[in-house]
Protein backbone atom coordinates (compact mmCIF):
# COMPACT_ATOMS: atom_id res chain seq x y z
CA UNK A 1 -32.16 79.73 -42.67
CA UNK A 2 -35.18 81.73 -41.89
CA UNK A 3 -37.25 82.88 -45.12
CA UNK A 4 -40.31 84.94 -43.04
CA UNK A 5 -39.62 86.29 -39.65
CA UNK A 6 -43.07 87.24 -37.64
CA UNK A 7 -42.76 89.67 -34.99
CA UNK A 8 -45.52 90.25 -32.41
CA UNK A 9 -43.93 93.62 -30.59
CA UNK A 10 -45.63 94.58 -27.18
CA UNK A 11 -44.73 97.16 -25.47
CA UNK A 12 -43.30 95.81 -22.08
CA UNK A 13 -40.72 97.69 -19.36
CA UNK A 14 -37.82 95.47 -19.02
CA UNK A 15 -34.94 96.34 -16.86
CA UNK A 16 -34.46 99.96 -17.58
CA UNK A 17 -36.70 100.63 -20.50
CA UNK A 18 -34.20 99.94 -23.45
CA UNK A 19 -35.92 99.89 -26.86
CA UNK A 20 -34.53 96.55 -28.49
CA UNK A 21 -36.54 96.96 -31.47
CA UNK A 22 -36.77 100.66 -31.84
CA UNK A 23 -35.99 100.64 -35.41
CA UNK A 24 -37.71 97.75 -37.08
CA UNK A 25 -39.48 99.52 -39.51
CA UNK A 26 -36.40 100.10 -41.39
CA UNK A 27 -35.80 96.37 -41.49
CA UNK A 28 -33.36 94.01 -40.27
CA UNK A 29 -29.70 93.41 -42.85
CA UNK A 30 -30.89 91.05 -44.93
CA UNK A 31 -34.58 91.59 -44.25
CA UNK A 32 -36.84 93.73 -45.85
CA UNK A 33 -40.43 94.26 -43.62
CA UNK A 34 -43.27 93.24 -45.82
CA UNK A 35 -46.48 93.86 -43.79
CA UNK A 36 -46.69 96.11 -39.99
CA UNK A 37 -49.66 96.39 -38.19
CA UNK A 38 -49.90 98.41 -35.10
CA UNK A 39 -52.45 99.02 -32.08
CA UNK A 40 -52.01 100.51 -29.14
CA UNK A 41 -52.12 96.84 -27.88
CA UNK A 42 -49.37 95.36 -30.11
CA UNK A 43 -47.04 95.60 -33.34
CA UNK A 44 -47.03 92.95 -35.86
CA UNK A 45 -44.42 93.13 -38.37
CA UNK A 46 -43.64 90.71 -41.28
CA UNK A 47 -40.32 90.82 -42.44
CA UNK A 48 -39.07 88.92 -45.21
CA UNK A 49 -35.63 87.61 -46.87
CA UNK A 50 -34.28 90.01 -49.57
């Protein structure tokens, strides 16, 4: 089981452009995100078992 869940986010055309992780902000069931950091480079987000 994962406890803390790092996510380094860069924004990257794949395929067709989909957004995978367009909503991450509002967390992942079962996750709550604890910490985001943005630049234009990357996202970091921290997300956390509830």
């Amino acid at each position: 089981m994962v406890d803390e869940l790092h996510l380094a986010i860069v924004p990257l055309l794949v395929g067709r452009g989909e957004r995978l992780l367009d909503h991450v902000a509002e967390g992942i069931e079962g996750y709550r995100v604890a910490e985001m950091v943005s630049s234009p480079a990357a996202t970091h987000a921290l997300l956390v078992r509830r």
